[in-house]
C-alpha atoms as a PDB file:
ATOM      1  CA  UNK A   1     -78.510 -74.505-129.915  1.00  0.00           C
ATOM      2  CA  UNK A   2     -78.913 -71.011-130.196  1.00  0.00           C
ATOM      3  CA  UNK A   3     -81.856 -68.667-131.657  1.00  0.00           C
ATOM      4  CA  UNK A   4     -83.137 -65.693-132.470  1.00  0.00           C
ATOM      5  CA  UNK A   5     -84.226 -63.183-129.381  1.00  0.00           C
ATOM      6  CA  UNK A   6     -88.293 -62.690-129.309  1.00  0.00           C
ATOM      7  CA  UNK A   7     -89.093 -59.891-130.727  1.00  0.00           C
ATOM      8  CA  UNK A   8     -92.947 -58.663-129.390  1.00  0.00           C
ATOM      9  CA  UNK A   9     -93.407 -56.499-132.465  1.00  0.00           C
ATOM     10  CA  UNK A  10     -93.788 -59.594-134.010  1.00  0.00           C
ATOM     11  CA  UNK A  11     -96.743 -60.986-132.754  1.00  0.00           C
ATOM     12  CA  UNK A  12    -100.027 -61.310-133.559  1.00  0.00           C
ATOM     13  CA  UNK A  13    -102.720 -58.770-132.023  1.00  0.00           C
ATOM     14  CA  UNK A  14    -106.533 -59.464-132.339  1.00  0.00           C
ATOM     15  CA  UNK A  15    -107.852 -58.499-129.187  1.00  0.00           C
ATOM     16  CA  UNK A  16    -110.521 -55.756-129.108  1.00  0.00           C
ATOM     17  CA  UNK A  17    -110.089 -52.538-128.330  1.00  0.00           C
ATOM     18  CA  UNK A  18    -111.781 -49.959-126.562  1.00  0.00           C
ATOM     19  CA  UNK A  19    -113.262 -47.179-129.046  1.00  0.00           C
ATOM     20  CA  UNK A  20    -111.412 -44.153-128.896  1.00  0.00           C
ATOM     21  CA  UNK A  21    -114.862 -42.320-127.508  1.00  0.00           C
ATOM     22  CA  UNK A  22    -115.326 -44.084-124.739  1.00  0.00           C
ATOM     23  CA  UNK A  23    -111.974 -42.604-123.398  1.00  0.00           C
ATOM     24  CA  UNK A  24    -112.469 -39.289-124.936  1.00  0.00           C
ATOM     25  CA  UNK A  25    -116.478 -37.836-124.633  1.00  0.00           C
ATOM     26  CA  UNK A  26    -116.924 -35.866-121.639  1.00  0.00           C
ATOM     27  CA  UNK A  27    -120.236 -37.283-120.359  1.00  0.00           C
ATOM     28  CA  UNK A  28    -121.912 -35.600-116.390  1.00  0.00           C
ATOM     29  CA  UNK A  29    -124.856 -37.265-116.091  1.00  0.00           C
ATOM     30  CA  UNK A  30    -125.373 -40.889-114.973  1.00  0.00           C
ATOM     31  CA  UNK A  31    -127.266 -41.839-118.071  1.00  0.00           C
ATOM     32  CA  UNK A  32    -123.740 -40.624-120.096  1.00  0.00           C
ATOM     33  CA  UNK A  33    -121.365 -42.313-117.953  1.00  0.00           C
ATOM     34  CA  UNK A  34    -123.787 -45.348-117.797  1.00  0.00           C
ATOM     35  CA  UNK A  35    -123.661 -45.344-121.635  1.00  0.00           C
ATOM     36  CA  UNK A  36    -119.803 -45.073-121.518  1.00  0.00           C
ATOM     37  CA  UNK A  37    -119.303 -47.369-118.991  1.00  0.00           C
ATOM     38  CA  UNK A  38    -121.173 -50.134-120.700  1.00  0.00           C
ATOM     39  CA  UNK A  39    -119.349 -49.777-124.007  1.00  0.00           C
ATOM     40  CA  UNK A  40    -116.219 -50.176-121.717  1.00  0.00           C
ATOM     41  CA  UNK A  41    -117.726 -53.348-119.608  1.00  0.00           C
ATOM     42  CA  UNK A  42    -118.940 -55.023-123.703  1.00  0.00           C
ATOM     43  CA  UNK A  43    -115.162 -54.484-125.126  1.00  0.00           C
ATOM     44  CA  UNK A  44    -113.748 -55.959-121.308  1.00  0.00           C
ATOM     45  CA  UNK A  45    -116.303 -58.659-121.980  1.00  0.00           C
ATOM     46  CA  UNK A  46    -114.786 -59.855-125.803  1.00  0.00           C
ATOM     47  CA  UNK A  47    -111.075 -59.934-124.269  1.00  0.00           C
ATOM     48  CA  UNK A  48    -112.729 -61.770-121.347  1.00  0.00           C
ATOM     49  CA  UNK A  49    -113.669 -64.573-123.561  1.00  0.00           C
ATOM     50  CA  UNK A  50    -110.779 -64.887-125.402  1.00  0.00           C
ATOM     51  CA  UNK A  51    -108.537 -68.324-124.824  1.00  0.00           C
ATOM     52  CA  UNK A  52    -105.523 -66.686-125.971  1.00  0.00           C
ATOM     53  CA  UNK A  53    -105.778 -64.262-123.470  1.00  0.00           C
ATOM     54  CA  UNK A  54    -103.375 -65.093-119.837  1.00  0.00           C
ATOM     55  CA  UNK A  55    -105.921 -64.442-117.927  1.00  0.00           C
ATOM     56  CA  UNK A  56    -104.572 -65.353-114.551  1.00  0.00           C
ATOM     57  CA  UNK A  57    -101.331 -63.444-115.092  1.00  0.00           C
ATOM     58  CA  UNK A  58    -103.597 -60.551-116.305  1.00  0.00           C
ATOM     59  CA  UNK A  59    -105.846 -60.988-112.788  1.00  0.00           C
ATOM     60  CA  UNK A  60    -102.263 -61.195-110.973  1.00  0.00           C
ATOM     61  CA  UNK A  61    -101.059 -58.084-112.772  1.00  0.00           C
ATOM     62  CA  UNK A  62    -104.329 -56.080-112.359  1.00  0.00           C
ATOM     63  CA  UNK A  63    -103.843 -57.276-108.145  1.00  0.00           C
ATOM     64  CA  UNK A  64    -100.817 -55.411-108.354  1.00  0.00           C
ATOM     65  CA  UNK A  65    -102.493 -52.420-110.423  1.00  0.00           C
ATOM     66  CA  UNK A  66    -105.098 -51.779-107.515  1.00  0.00           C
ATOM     67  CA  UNK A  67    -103.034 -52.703-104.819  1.00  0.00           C
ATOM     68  CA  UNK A  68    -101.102 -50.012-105.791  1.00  0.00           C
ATOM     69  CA  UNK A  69    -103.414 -47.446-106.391  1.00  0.00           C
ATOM     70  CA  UNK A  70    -104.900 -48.392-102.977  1.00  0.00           C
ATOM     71  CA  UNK A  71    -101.139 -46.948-101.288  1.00  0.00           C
ATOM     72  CA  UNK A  72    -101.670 -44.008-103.270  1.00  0.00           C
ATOM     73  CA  UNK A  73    -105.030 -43.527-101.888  1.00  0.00           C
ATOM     74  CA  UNK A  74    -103.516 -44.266 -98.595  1.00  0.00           C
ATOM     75  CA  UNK A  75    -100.684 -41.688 -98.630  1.00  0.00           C
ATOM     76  CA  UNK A  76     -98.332 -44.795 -98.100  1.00  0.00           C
ATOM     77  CA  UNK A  77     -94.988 -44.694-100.363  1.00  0.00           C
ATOM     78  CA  UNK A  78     -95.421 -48.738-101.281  1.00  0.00           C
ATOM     79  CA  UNK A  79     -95.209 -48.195-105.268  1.00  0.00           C
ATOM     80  CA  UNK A  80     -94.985 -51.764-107.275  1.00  0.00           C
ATOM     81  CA  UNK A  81     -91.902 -52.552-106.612  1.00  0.00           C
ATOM     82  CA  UNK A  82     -92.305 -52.590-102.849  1.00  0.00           C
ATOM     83  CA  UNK A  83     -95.587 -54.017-102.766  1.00  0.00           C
ATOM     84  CA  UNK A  84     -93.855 -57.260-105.190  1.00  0.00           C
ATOM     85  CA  UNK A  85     -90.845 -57.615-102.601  1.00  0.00           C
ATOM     86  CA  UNK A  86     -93.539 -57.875 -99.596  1.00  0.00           C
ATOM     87  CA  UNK A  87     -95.327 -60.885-101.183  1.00  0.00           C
ATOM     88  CA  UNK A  88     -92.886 -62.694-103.609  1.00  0.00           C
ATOM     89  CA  UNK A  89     -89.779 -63.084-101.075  1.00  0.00           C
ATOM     90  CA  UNK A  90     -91.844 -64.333 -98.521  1.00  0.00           C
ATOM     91  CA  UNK A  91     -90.957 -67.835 -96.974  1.00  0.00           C
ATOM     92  CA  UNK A  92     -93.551 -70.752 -95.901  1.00  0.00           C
ATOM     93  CA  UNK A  93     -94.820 -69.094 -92.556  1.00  0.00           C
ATOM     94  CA  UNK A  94     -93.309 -65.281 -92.938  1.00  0.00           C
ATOM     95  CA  UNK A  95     -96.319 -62.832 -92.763  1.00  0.00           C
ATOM     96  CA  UNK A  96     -95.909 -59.885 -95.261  1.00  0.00           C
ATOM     97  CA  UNK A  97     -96.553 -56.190 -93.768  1.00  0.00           C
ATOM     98  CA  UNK A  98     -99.666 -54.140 -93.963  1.00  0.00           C
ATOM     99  CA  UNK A  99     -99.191 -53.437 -97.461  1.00  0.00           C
ATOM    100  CA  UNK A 100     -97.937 -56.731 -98.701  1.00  0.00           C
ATOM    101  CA  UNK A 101    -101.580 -58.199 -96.812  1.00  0.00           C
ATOM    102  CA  UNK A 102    -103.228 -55.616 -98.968  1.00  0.00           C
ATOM    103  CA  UNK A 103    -101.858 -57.239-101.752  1.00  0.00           C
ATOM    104  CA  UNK A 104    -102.659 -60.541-100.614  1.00  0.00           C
ATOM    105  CA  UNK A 105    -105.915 -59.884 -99.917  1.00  0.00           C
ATOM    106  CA  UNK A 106    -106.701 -59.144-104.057  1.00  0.00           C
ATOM    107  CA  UNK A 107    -104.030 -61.686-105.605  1.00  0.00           C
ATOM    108  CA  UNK A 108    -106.276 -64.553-103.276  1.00  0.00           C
ATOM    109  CA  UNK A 109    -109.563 -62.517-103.871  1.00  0.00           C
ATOM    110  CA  UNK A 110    -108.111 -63.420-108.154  1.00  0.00           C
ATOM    111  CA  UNK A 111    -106.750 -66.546-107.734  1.00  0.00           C
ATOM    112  CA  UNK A 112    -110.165 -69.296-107.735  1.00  0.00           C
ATOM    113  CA  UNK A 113    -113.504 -68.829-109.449  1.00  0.00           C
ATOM    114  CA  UNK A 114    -115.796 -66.175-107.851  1.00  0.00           C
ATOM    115  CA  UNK A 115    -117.749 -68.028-105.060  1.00  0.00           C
ATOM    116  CA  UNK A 116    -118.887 -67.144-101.300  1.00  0.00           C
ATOM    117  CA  UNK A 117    -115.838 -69.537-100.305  1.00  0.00           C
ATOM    118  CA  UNK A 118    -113.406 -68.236-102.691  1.00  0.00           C
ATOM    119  CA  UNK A 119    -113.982 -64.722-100.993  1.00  0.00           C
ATOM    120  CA  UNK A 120    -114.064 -65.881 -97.650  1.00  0.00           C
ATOM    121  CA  UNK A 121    -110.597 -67.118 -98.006  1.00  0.00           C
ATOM    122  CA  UNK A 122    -109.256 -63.681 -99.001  1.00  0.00           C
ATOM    123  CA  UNK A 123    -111.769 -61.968 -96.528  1.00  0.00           C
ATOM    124  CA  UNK A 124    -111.144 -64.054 -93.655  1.00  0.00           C
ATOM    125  CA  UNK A 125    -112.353 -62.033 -90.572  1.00  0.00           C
ATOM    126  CA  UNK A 126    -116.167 -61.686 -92.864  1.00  0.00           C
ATOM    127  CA  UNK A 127    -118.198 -64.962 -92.146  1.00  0.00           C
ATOM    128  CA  UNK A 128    -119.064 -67.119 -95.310  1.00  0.00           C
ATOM    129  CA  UNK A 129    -122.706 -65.979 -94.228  1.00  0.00           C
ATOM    130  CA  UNK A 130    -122.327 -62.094 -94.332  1.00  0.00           C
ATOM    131  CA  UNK A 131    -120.872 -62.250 -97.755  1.00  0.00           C
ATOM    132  CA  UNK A 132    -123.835 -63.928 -99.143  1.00  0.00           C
ATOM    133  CA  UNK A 133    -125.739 -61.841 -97.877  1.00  0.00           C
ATOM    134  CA  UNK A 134    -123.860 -58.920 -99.485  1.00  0.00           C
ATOM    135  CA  UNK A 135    -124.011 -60.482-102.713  1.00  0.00           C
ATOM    136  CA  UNK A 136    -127.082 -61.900-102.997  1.00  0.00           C
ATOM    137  CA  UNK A 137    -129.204 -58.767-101.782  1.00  0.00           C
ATOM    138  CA  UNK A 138    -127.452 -56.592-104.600  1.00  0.00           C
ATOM    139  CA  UNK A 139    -130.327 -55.470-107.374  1.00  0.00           C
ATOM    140  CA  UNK A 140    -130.351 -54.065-110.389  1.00  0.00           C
ATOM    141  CA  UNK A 141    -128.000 -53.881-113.533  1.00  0.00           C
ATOM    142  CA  UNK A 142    -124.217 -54.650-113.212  1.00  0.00           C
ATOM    143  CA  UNK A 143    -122.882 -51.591-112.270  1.00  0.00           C
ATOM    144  CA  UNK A 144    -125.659 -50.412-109.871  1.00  0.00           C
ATOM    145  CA  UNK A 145    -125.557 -53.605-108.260  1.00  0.00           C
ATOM    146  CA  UNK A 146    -121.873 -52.943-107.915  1.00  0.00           C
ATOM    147  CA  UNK A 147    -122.452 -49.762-106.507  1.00  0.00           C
ATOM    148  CA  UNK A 148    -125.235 -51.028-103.696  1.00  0.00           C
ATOM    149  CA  UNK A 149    -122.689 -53.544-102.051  1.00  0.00           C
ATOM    150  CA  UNK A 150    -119.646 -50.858-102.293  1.00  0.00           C
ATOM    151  CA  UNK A 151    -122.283 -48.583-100.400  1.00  0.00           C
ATOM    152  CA  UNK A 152    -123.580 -51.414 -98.213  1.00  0.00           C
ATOM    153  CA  UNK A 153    -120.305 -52.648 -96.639  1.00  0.00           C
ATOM    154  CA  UNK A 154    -118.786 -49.510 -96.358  1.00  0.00           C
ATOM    155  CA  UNK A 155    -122.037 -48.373 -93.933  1.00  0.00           C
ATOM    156  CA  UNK A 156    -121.359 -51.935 -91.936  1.00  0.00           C
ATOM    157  CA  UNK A 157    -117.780 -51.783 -92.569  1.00  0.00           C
ATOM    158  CA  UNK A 158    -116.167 -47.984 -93.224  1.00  0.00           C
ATOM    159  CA  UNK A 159    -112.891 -48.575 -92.617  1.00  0.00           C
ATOM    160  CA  UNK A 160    -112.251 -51.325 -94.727  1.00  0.00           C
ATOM    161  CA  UNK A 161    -112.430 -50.463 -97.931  1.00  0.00           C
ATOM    162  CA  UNK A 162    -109.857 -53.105 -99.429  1.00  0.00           C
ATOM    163  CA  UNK A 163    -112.999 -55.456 -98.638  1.00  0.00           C
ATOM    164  CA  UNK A 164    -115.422 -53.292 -99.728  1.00  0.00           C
ATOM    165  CA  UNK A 165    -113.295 -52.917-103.384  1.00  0.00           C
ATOM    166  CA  UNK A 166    -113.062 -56.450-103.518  1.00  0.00           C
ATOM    167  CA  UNK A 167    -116.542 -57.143-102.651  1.00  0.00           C
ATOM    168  CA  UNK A 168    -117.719 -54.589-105.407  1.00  0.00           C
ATOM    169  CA  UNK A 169    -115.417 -56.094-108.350  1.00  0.00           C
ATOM    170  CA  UNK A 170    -117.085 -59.710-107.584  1.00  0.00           C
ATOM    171  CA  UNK A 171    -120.462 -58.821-107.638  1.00  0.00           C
ATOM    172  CA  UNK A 172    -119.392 -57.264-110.920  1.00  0.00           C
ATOM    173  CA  UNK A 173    -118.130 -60.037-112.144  1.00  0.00           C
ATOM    174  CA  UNK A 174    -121.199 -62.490-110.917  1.00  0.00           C
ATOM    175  CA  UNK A 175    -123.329 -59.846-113.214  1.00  0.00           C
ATOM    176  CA  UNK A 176    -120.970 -59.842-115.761  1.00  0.00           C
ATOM    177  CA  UNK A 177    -120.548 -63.935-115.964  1.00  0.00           C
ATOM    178  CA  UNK A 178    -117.127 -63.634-115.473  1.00  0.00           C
ATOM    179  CA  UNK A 179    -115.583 -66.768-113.822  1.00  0.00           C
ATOM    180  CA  UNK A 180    -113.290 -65.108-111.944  1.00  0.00           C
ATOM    181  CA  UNK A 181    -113.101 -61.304-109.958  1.00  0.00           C
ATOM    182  CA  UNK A 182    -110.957 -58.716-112.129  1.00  0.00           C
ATOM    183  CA  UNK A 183    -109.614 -55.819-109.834  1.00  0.00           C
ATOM    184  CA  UNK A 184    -110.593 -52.791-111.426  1.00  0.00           C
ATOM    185  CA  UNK A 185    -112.432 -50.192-109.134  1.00  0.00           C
ATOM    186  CA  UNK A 186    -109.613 -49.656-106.783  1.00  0.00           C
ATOM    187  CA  UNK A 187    -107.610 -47.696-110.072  1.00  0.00           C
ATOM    188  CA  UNK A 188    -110.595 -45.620-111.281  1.00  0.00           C
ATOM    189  CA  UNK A 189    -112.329 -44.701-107.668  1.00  0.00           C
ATOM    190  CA  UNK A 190    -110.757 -41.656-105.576  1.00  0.00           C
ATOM    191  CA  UNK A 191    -110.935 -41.246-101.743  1.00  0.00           C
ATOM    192  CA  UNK A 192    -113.757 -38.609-102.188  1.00  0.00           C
ATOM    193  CA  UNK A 193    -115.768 -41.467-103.894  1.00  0.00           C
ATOM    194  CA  UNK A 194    -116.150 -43.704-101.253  1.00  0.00           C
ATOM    195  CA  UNK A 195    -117.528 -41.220 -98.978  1.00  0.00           C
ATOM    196  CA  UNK A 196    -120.573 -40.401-101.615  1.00  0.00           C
ATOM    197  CA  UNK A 197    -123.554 -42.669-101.415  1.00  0.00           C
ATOM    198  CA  UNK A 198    -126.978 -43.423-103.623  1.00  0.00           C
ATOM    199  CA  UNK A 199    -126.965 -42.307-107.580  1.00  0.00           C
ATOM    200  CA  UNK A 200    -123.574 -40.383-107.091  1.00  0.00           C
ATOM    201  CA  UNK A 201    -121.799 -43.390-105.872  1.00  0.00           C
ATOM    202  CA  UNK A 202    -123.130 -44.610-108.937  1.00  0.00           C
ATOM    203  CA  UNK A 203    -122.115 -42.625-110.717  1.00  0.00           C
ATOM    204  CA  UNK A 204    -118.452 -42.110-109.766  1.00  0.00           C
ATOM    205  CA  UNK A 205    -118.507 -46.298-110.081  1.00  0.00           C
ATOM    206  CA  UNK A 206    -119.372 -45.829-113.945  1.00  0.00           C
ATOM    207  CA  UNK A 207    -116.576 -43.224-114.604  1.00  0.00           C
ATOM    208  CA  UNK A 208    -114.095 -45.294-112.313  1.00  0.00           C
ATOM    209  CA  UNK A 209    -114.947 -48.245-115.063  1.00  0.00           C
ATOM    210  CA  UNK A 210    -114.234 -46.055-117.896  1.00  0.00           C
ATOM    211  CA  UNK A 211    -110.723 -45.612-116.629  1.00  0.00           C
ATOM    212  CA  UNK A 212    -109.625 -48.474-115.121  1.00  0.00           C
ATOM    213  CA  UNK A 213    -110.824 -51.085-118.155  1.00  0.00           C
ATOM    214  CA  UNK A 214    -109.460 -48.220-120.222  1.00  0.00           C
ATOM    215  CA  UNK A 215    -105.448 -49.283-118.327  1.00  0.00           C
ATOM    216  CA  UNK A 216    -106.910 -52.957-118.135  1.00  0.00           C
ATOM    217  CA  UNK A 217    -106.935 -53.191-122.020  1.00  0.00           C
ATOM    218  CA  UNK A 218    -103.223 -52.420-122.741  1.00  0.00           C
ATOM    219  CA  UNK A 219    -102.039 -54.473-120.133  1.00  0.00           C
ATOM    220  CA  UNK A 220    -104.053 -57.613-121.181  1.00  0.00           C
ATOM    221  CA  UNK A 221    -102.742 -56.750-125.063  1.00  0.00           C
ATOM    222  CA  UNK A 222     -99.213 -56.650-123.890  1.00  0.00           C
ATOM    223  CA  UNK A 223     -99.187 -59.515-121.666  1.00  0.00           C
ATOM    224  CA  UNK A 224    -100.801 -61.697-124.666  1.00  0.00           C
ATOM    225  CA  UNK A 225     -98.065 -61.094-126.898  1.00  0.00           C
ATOM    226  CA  UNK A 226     -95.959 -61.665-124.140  1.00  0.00           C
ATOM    227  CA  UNK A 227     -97.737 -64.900-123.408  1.00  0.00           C
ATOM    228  CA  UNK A 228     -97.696 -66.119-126.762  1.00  0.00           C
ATOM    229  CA  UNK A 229     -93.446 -65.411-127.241  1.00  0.00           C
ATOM    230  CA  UNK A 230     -92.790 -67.479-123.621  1.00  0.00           C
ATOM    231  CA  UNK A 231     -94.755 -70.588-124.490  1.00  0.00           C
ATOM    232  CA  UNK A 232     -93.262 -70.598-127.894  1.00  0.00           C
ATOM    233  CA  UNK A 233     -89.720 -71.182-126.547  1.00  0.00           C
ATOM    234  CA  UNK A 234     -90.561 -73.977-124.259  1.00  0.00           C
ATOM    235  CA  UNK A 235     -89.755 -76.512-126.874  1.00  0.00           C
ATOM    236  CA  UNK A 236     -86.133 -75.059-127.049  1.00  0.00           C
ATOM    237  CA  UNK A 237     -85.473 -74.836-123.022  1.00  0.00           C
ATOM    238  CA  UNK A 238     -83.175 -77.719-121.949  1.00  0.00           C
ATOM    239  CA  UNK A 239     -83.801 -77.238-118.125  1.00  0.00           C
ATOM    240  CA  UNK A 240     -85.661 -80.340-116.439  1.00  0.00           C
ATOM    241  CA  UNK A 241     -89.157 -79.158-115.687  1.00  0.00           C
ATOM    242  CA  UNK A 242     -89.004 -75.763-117.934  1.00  0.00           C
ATOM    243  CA  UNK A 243     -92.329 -76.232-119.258  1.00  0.00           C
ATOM    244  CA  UNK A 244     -93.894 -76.651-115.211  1.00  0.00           C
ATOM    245  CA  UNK A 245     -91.836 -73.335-114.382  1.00  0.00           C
ATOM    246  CA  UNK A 246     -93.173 -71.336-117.477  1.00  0.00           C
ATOM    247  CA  UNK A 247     -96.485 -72.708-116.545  1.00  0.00           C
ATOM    248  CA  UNK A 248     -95.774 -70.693-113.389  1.00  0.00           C
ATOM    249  CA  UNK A 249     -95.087 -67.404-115.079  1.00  0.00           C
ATOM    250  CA  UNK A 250     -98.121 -67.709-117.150  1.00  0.00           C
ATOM    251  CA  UNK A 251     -99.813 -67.314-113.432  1.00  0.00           C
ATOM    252  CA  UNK A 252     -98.305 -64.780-111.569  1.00  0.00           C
ATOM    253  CA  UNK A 253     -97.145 -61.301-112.219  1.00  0.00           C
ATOM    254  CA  UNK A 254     -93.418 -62.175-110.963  1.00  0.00           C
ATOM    255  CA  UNK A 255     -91.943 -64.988-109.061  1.00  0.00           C
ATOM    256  CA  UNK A 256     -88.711 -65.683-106.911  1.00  0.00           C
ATOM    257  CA  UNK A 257     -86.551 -68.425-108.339  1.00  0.00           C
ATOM    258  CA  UNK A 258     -85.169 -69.378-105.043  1.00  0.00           C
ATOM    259  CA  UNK A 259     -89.277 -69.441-103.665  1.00  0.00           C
ATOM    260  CA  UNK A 260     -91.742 -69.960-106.713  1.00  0.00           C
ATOM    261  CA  UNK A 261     -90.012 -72.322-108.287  1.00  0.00           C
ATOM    262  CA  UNK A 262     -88.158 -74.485-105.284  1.00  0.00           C
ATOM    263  CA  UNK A 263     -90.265 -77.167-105.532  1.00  0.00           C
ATOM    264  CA  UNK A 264     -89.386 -77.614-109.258  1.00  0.00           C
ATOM    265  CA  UNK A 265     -85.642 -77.304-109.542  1.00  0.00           C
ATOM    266  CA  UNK A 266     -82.453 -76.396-107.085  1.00  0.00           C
ATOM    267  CA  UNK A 267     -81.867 -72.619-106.565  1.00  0.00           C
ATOM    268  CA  UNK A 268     -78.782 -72.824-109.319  1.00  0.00           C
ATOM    269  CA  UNK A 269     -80.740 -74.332-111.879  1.00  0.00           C
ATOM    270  CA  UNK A 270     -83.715 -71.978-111.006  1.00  0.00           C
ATOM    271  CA  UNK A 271     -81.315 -68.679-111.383  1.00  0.00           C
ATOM    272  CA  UNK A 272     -80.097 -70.110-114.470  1.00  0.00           C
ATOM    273  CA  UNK A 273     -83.343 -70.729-116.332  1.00  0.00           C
ATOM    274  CA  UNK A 274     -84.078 -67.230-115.584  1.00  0.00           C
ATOM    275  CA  UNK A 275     -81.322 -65.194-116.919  1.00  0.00           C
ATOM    276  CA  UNK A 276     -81.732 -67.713-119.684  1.00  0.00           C
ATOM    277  CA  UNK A 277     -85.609 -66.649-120.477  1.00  0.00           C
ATOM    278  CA  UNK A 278     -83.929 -63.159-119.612  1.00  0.00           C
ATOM    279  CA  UNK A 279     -81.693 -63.525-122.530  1.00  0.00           C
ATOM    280  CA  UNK A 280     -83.954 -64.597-125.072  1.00  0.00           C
ATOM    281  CA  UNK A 281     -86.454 -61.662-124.131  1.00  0.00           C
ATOM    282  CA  UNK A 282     -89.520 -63.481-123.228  1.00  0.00           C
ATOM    283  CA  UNK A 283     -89.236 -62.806-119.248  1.00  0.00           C
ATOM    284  CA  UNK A 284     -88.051 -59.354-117.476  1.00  0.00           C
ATOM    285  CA  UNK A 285     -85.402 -59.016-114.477  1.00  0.00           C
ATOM    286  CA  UNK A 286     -87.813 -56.519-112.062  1.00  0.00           C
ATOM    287  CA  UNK A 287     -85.888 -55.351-109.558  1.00  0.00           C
ATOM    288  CA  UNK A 288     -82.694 -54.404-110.849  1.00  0.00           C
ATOM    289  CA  UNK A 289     -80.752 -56.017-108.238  1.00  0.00           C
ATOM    290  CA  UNK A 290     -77.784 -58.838-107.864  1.00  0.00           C
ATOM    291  CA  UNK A 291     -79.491 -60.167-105.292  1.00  0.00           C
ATOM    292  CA  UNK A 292     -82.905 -61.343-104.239  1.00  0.00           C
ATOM    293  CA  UNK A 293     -84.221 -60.492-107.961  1.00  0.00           C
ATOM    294  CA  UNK A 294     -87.634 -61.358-109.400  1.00  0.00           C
ATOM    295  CA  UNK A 295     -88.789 -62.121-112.815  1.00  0.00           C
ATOM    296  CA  UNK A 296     -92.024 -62.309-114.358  1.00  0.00           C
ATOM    297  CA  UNK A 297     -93.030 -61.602-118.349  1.00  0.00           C
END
């Protein structure tokens, strides 16, 4: 049976978007940016809530997003590409390189509901102890409480920052409600804002806010649609245990088929259902490669 290839123009978009003025006023003062930032965090909030929404691919995807950005902080020439080779091709007991643990360290930080364990299991060399502490000390509104732990662990802490981020987003997210830690300081912040402390660190957290759930929003339109075309094919995919490996996709930002999916089918069968989702346009070849290739929606 054949059918016709998904076309994304097709689907359905209802998720909010940001107003056009959040992006656009040019606001100095932390009562401004405050203001801004807050009409940012409510329109975050709506998609947030949404069931439609993937919302563990979009954490996965948003990993990547800060993960990268981090590199670019760094100097280091990891772009996506590199960063998704270091963590998807690895093997039960490889250990990915500085950059792929970077990466790690956010897609784990993601992955289970925020929670002093949760963390601790991405932040492994912090005691379950210290991080409650961090977290529960934090006062004030969302984003000022965000600000006080990025300040705090950076004075305990100041060369890790990746923990610092990550500690920062979840304490957002606890303010927020959110189930779950979304990545997004790491893409608005610069270098020069984590050396600033009190109402400027503040400050550059609101404007980092602005811009990052400004990217967030496209990405988490985009991967909806996207979303939405892959489960509707399911029905149609012959493959034994299709439905288990699109399951998968819905989770991560790209997957291996001879790793991700070697539990669910043999490597041939794997490769196959790929360039198969491939050809009906509801999953992406990443890497460009003949060998070694990942895929992801």
């Amino acid at each position: 049976m054949s059918f016709a290839q998904s076309n994304l123009a097709d689907a359905p978009d209802t998720l909010p978007r940001m107003p056009p003025w959040v992006t656009t006023a040019r606001a100095e003062t932390l009562e401004d940016v405050a203001f801004l930032s807050g009409a940012a965090l409510a329109t975050l909030h709506l998609v947030v809530g949404r069931d439609d929404v993937p919302h563990a691919l979009l954490r996965d995807r948003l990993s990547l997003t800060a993960s990268e950005a981090w590199m670019r902080l760094l100097g280091r020439p990891e772009g996506a590409g590199e960063l998704r080779d270091a963590v998807h091709l690895l093997r039960p007991g490889d250990q990915p390189g500085p950059a792929g643990a970077v990466y790690l360290q956010w897609r784990r930080a993601v992955a289970r509901p925020v929670s002093v364990k949760a963390l601790q299991r991405a932040l492994h060399y912090v005691s379950a102890e210290q991080i409650a502490s961090w977290l529960d000390t934090a006062q004030g509104g969302p984003v000022a409480r965000t600000a006080t732990v990025l300040e705090t662990v950076l004075e305990e802490y100041p060369h890790e920052e990746v923990m610092a981020l990550i500690l920062a987003d979840a304490v957002l997210a606890q303010s927020l409600g959110w189930t779950h830690v979304l990545p997004l300081l790491a893409t608005g912040l610069k270098s020069r804002d984590l050396r600033t402390r009190g109402e400027e660190l503040q400050l550059a957290c609101n404007n980092a806010l602005v811009s990052s759930i400004g990217t967030a929003l496209p990405v988490a339109i985009d991967l909806t649609r996207r979303a939405a075309h892959l489960q509707a094919v399911v029905p149609k995919l012959r493959a034994k245990r299709a439905g288990d490996a699109v399951a998968l996709f819905l989770t991560k930002d790209a997957l291996s088929p001879s790793v991700a999916l070697a539990d669910l089918m043999s490597d041939r069968a794997a490769r196959r259902l790929c360039d198969r989702l491939v050809e009906l346009g509801v999953v992406r070849e990443l890497t460009g490669r003949d060998t070694f290739r990942l895929y992801g929606v």
